[in-house]
Protein backbone atom coordinates (compact mmCIF):
# COMPACT_ATOMS: atom_id res chain seq x y z
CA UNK A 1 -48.90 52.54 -0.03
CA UNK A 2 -49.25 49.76 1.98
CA UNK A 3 -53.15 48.20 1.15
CA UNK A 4 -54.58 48.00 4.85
CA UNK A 5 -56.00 44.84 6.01
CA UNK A 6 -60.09 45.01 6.39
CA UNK A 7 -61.23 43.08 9.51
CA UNK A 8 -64.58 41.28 9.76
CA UNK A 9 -67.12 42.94 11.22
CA UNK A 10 -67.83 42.26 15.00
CA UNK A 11 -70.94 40.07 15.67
CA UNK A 12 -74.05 41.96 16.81
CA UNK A 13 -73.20 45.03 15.30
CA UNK A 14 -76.00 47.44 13.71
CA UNK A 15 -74.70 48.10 10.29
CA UNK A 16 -75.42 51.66 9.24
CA UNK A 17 -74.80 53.09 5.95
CA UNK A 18 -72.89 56.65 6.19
CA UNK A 19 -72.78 59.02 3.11
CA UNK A 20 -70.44 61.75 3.09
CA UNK A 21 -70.48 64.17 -0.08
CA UNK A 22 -68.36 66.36 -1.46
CA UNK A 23 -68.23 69.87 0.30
CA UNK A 24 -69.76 73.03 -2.20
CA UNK A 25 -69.39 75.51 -0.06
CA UNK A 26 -67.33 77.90 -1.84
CA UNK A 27 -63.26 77.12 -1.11
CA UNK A 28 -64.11 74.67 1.04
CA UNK A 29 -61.70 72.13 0.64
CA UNK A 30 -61.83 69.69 3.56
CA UNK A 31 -64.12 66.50 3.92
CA UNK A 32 -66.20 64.59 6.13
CA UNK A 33 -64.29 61.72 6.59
CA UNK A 34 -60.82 60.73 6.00
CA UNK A 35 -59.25 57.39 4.49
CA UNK A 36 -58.70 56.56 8.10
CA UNK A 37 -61.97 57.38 9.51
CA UNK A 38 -63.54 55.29 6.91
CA UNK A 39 -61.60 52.68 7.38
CA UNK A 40 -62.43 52.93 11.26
CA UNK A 41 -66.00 52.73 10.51
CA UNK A 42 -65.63 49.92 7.92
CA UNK A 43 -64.24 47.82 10.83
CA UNK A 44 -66.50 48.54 13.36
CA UNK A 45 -69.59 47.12 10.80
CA UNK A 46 -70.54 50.25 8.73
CA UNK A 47 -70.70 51.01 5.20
CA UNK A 48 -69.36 54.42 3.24
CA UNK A 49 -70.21 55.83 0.52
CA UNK A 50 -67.93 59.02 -0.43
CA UNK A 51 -68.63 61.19 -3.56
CA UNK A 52 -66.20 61.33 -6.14
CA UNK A 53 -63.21 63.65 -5.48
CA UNK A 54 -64.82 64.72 -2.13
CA UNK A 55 -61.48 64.10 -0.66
CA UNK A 56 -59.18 65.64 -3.46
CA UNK A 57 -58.94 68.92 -0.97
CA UNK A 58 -56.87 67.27 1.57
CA UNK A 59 -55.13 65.11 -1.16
CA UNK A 60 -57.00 61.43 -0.87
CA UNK A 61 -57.67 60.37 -3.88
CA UNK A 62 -61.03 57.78 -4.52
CA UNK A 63 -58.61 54.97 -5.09
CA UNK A 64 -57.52 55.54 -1.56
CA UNK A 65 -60.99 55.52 -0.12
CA UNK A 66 -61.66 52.25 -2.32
CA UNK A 67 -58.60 50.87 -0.57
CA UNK A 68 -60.00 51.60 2.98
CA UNK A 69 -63.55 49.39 1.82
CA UNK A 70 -65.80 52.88 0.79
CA UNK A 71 -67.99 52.79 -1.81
CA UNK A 72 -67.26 55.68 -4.73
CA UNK A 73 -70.50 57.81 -5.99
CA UNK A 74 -70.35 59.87 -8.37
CA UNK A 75 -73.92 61.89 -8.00
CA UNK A 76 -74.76 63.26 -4.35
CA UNK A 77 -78.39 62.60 -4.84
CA UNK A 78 -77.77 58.95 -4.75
CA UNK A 79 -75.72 59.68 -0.93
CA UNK A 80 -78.55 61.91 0.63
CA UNK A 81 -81.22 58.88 -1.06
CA UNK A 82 -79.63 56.13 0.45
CA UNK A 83 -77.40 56.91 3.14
CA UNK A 84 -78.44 56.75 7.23
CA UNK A 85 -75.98 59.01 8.27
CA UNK A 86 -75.05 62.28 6.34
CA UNK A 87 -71.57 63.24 7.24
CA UNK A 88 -70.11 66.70 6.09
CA UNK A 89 -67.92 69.62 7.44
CA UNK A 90 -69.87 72.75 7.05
CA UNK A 91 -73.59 73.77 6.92
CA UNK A 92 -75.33 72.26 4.62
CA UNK A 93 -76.40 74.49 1.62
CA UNK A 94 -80.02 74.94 0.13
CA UNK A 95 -79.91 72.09 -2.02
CA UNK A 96 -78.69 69.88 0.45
CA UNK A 97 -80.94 70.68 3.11
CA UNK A 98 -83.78 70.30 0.37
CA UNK A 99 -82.26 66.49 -0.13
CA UNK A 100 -82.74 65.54 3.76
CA UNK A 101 -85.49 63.39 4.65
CA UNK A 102 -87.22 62.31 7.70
CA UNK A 103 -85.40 59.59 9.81
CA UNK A 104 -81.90 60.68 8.42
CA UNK A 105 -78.77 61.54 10.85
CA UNK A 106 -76.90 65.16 9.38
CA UNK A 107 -73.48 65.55 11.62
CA UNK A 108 -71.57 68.45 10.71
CA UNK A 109 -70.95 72.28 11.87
CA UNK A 110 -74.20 73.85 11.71
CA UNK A 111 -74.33 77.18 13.81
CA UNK A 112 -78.00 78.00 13.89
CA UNK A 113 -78.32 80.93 16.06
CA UNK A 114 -77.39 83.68 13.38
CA UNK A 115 -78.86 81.60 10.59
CA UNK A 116 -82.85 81.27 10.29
CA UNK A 117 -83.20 80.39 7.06
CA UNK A 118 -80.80 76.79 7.69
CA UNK A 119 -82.93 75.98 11.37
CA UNK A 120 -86.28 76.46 9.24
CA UNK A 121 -85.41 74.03 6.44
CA UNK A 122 -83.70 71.63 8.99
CA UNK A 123 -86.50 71.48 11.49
CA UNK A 124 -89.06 71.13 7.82
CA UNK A 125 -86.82 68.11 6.72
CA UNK A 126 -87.55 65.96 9.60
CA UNK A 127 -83.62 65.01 9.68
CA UNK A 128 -82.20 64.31 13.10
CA UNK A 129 -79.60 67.46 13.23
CA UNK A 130 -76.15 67.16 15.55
CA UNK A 131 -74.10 69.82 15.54
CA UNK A 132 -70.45 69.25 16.03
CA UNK A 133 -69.58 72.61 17.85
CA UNK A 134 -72.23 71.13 20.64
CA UNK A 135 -71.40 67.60 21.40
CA UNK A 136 -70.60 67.87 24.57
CA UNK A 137 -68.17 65.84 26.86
CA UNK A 138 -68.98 64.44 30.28
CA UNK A 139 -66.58 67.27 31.56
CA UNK A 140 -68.18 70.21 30.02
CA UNK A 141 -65.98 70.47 26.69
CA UNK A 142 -66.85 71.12 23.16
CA UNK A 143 -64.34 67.82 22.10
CA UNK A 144 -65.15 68.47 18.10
CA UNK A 145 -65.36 72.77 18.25
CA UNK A 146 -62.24 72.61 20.35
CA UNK A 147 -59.70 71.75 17.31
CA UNK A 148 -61.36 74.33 14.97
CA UNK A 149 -61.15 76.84 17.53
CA UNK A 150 -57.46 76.30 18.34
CA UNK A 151 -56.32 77.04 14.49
CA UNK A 152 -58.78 80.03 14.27
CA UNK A 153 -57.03 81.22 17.40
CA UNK A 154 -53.50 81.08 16.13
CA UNK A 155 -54.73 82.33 12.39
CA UNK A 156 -56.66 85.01 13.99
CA UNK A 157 -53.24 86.62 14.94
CA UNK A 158 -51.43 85.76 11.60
CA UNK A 159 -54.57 87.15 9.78
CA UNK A 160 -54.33 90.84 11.95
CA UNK A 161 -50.50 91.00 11.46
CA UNK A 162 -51.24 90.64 7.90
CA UNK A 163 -54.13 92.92 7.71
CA UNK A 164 -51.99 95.74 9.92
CA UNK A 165 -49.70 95.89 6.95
CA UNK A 166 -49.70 99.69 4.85
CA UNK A 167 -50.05 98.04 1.53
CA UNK A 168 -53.66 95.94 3.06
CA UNK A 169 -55.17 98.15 4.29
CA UNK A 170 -53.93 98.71 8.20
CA UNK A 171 -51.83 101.50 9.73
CA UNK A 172 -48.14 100.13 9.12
CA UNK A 173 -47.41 98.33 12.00
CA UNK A 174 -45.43 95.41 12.52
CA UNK A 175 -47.37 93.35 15.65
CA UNK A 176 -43.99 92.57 18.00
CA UNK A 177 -42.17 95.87 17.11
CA UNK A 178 -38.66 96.49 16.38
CA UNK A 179 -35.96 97.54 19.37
CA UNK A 180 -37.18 101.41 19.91
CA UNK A 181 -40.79 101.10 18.87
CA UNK A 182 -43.81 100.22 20.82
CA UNK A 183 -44.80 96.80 19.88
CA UNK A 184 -48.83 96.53 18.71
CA UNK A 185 -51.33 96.45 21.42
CA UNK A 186 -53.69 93.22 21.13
CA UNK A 187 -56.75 92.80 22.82
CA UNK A 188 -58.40 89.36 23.16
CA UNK A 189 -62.33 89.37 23.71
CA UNK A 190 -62.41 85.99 26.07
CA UNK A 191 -60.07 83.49 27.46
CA UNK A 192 -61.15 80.58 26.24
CA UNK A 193 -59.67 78.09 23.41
CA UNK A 194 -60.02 80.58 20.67
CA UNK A 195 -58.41 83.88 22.62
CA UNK A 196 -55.48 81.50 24.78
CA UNK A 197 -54.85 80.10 21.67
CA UNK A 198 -54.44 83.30 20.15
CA UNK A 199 -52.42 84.94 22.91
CA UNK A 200 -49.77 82.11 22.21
CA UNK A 201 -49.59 83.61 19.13
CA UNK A 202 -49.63 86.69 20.06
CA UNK A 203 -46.81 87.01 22.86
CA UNK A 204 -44.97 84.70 20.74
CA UNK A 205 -44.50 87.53 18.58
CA UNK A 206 -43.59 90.30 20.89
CA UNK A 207 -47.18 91.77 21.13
CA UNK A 208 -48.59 93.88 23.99
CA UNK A 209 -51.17 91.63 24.61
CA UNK A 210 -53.95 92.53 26.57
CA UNK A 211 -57.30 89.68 28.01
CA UNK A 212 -60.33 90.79 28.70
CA UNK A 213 -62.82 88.21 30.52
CA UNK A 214 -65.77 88.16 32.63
CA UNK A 215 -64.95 84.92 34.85
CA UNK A 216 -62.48 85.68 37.85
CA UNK A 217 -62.08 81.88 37.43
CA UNK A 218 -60.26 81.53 34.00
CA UNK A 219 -58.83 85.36 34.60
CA UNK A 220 -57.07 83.72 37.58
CA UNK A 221 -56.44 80.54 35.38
CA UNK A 222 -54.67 82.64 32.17
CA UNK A 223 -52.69 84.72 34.72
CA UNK A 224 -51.11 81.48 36.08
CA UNK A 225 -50.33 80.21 32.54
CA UNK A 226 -48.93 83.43 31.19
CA UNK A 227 -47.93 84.92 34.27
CA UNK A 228 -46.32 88.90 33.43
CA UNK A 229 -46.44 88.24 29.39
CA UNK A 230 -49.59 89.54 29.52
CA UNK A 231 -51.96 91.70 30.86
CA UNK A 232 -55.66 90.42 32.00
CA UNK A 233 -58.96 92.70 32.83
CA UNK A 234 -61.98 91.96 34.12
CA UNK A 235 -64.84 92.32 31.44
CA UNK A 236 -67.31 95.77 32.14
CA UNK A 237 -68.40 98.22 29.51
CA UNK A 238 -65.75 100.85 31.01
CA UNK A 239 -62.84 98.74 30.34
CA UNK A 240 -63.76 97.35 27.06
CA UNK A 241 -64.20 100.56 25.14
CA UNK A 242 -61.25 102.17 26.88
CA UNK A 243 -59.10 99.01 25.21
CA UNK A 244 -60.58 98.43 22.14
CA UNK A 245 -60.30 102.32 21.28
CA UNK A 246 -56.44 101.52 22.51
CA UNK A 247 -56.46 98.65 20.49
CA UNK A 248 -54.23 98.24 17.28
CA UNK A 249 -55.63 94.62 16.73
CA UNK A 250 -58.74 93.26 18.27
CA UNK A 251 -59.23 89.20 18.91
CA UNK A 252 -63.04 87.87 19.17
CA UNK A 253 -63.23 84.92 20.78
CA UNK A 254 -66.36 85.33 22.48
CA UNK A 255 -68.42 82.07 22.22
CA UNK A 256 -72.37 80.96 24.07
CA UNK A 257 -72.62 77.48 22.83
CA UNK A 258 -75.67 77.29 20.86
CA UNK A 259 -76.53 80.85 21.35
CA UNK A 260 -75.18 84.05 18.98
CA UNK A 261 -72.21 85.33 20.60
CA UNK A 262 -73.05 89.12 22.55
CA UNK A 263 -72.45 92.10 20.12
CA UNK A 264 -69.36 93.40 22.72
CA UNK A 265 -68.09 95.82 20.26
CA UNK A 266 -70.28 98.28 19.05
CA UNK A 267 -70.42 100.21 15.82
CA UNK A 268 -70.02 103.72 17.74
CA UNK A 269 -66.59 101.80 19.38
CA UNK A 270 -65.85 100.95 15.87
CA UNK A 271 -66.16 103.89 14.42
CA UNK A 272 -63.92 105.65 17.37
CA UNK A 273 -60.94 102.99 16.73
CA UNK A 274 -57.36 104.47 15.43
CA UNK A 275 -57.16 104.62 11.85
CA UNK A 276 -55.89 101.52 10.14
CA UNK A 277 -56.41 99.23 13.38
CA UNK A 278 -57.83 95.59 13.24
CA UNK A 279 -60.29 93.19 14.52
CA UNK A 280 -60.27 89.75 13.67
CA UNK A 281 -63.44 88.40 15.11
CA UNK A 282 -63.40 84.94 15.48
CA UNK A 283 -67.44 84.58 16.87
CA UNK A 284 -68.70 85.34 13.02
CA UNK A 285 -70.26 81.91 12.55
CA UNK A 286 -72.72 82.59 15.54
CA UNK A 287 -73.65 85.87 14.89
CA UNK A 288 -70.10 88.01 15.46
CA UNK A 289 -69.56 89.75 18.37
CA UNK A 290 -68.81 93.19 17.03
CA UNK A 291 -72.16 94.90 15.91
CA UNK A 292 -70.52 95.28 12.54
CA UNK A 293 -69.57 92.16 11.51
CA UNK A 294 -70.79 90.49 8.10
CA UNK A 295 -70.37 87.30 6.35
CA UNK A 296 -68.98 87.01 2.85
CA UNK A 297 -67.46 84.47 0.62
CA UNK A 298 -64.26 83.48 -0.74
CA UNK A 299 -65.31 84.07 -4.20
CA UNK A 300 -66.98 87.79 -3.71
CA UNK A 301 -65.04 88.65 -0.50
CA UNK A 302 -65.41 92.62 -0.96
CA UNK A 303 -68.22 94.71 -0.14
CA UNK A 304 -69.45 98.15 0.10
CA UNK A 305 -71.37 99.78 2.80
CA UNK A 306 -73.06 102.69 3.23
CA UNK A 307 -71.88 102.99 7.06
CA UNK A 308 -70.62 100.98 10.12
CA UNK A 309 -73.32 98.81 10.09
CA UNK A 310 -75.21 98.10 7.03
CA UNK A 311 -73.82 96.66 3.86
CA UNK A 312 -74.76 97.14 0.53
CA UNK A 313 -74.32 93.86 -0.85
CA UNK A 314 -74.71 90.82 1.02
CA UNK A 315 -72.14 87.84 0.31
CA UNK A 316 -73.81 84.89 2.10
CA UNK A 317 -72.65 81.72 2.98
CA UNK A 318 -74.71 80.10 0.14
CA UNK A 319 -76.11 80.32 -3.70
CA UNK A 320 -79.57 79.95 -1.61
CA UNK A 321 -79.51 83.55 -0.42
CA UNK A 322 -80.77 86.51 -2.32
CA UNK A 323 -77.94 88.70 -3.45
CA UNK A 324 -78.68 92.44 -3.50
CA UNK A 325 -77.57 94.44 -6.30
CA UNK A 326 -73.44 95.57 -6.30
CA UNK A 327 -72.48 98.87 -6.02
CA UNK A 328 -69.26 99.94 -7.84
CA UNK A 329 -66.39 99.98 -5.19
CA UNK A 330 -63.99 103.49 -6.09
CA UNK A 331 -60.51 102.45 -6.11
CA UNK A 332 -58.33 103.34 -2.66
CA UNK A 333 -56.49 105.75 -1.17
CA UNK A 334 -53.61 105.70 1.40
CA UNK A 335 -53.34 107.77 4.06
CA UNK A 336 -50.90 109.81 2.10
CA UNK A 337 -53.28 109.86 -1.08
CA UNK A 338 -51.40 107.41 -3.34
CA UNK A 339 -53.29 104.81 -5.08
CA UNK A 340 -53.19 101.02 -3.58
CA UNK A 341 -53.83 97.54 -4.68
CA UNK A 342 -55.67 96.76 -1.90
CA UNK A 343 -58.98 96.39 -2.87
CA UNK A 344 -61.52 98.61 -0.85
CA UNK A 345 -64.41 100.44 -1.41
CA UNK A 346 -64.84 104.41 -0.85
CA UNK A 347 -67.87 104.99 1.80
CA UNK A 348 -68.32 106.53 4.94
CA UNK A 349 -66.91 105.36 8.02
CA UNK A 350 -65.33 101.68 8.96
CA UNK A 351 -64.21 98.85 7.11
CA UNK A 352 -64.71 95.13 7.69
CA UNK A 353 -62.98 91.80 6.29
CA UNK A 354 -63.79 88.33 6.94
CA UNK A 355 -61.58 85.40 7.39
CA UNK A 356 -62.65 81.78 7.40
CA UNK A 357 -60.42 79.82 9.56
CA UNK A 358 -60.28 76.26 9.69
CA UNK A 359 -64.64 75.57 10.88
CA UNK A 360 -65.76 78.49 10.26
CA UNK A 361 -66.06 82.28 8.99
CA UNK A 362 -64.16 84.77 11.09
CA UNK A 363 -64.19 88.45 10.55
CA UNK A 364 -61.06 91.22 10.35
CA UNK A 365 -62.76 94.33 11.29
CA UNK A 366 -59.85 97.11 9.75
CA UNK A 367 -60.79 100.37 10.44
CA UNK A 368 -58.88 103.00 8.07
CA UNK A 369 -60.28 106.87 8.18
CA UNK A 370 -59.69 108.70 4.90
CA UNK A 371 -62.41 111.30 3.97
CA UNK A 372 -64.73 109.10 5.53
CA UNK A 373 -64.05 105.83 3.67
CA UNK A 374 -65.27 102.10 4.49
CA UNK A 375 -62.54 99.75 3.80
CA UNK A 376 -63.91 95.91 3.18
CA UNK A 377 -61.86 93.75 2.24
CA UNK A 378 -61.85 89.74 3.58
CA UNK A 379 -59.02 87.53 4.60
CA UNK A 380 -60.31 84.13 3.90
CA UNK A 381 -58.07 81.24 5.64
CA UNK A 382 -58.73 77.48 4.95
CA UNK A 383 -56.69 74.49 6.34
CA UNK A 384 -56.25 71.71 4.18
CA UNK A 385 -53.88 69.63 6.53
CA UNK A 386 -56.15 66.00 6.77
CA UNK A 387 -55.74 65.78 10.24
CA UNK A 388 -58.23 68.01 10.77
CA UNK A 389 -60.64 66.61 8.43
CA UNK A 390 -60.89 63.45 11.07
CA UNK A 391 -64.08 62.04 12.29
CA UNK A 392 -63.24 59.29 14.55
CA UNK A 393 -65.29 56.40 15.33
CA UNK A 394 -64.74 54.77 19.22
């Protein structure tokens, strides 16, 4: 590796001292900044500090960062003590948020509306908050949620094909068909970066894919990109549970920025879906948009609950939260009544399983009908590639 050359700092600039620990949040593997963002700051005045091994995930080492000009520390305390700026990726956890103070700058993915608990100890901290999903550009975009939301898009899709698969969980069928058999039918919950991004995917692969929006305007718009490859509908109540009970594989990519996303899909439409279908909803880190949806974790990703809606254990996105007590999951059944591997809990009527793609937590709703049996079982996605671990300094 070539060592880069450090310029001077330019005259007149405000020096600020930016901190950026090492992510906890369980499989979490990206950073705040990478080598090159560091060394973007570095010119332009500004001191880093990195924790140790906070970029091991995407595969910079601390020698690299030390080659860049960052400073190496070892205990996050002495970031969140000293540092102006707090850069991360995720929310921060508890014991983070209790290691803000007043006058500080925290820049990372937050997602308040379906978390209370973070907005409290935020607001308490006296920390100047900005949320990457809602920097806004002078044209109306989401510049920093728009990258995240383009690889949970296309994983969305991957993550349904895989969960349609017999031996997961889904009813056995393969998403762009064979020559002779109807290909799956996909519906998309909104055209915007998430669902175009996923109906890419999707007709890619031979689906029947099907759009559903509310805005004539970007109806019109996806019509003229996609022309006849696939089929759009104007968003009402009528034609959304007529679809989604069609529906072998449902796409949520319903987003309100800085609001929780509208609960489109509700647990009765749910619990009417074919046995074994899918739905991968992308809106989970603001709340879902299917009534059903619940967090979990990488590290506990299955769950029982007692019906569509409630669960029975709660896997949060944090030690912080109270856990409630775990219920013994009863091993699976196929269709056919042969054992699986696919782990799943016996219950009473839907099953749910979250995927974390790229920014945030998405959710695969499968629901599989067997004696009245909740399948949960989570599909967690991560992206470790660095160039989306870049934080880019003008």
């Amino acid at each position: 590796m070539i060592t880069p050359r450090l310029d001077l700092p330019k005259p007149g600039v405000n020096e600020m001292l930016i901190g950026v620990p090492k992510e906890i949040k369980n499989h979490e593997y990206r950073v705040g900044m990478a080598p090159a963002s560091v060394r973007e700051a570095v010119t332009h005045g500004h001191q880093v500090m990195i924790q140790s091994q906070a970029g091991e995930g995407i595969g910079a080492s601390d020698d690299e960062y030390r080659s860049v000009g960052a400073e190496i520390v070892e205990d996050p305390k002495d970031i969140f003590a000293r540092a102006e700026m707090i850069v991360k990726v995720k929310e921060p956890q508890a014991n983070e948020r209790a290691m803000l103070s007043s006058g500080q700058i925290l820049f990372t993915y937050l997602h308040l509306a379906p978390d209370p608990d973070q907005t409290r100890d935020l607001v308490t901290s006296g920390a100047t908050c900005i949320a990457y999903e809602t920097v806004t550009s002078p044209y109306g975009g989401l510049p920093l949620l728009a990258p995240m939301s383009k690889v949970a898009g296309r994983m969305a899709i991957q993550a349904g094909a895989y969960c349609l698969e017999h031996p997961h969980g889904g009813l056995g069928m393969l998403l762009g068909g064979v020559p002779g058999v109807d290909p799956a039918k996909v519906v998309v919950l909104g055209s915007g970066v998430v669902g175009t991004h996923a109906t890419h995917i999707a007709v890619g692969m031979g689906a029947d894919v099907w759009v559903i929006d509310r805005s004539p305007e970007v109806i019109e718009a996806h019509w003229q990109q996609f022309g006849r490859s696939t089929n759009t509908v104007f968003s009402t109540r009528d034609a959304l549970e007529r679809h989604v009970l069609e529906a072998d594989l449902v796409i949520g990519g319903i987003l309100i920025p800085g609001a929780a996303a509208p609960k489109l899909v509700t647990a009765e439409m749910v619990s009417a879906m074919k046995p074994g279908s899918v739905i991968v909803d992308v809106a989970i880190d603001q709340g879902g948009c299917c009534e059903t949806s619940r967090p979990t974790t990488h590290a506990e990703p299955t769950y029982v609950v007692d019906d569509v809606a409630l669960a029975a254990e709660r896997h949060d996105v944090g030690p912080d939260r109270e856990r409630q007590p775990r219920l013994n999951p009863a091993p699976p059944l196929a269709p056919q009544g042969r054992a699986t591997d696919t782990p799943c809990f016996r219950r009473s009527s839907v099953s749910l399983s979250p995927a974390l793609v790229g920014g945030g937590v998405d959710y695969v709703q499968r629901h599989q009908q067997h004696e009245q049996q909740v399948l949960v079982s989570p599909f967690w996605i991560a992206s470790r590639h660095r160039r989306l671990n870049r934080l880019d300094f003008p």
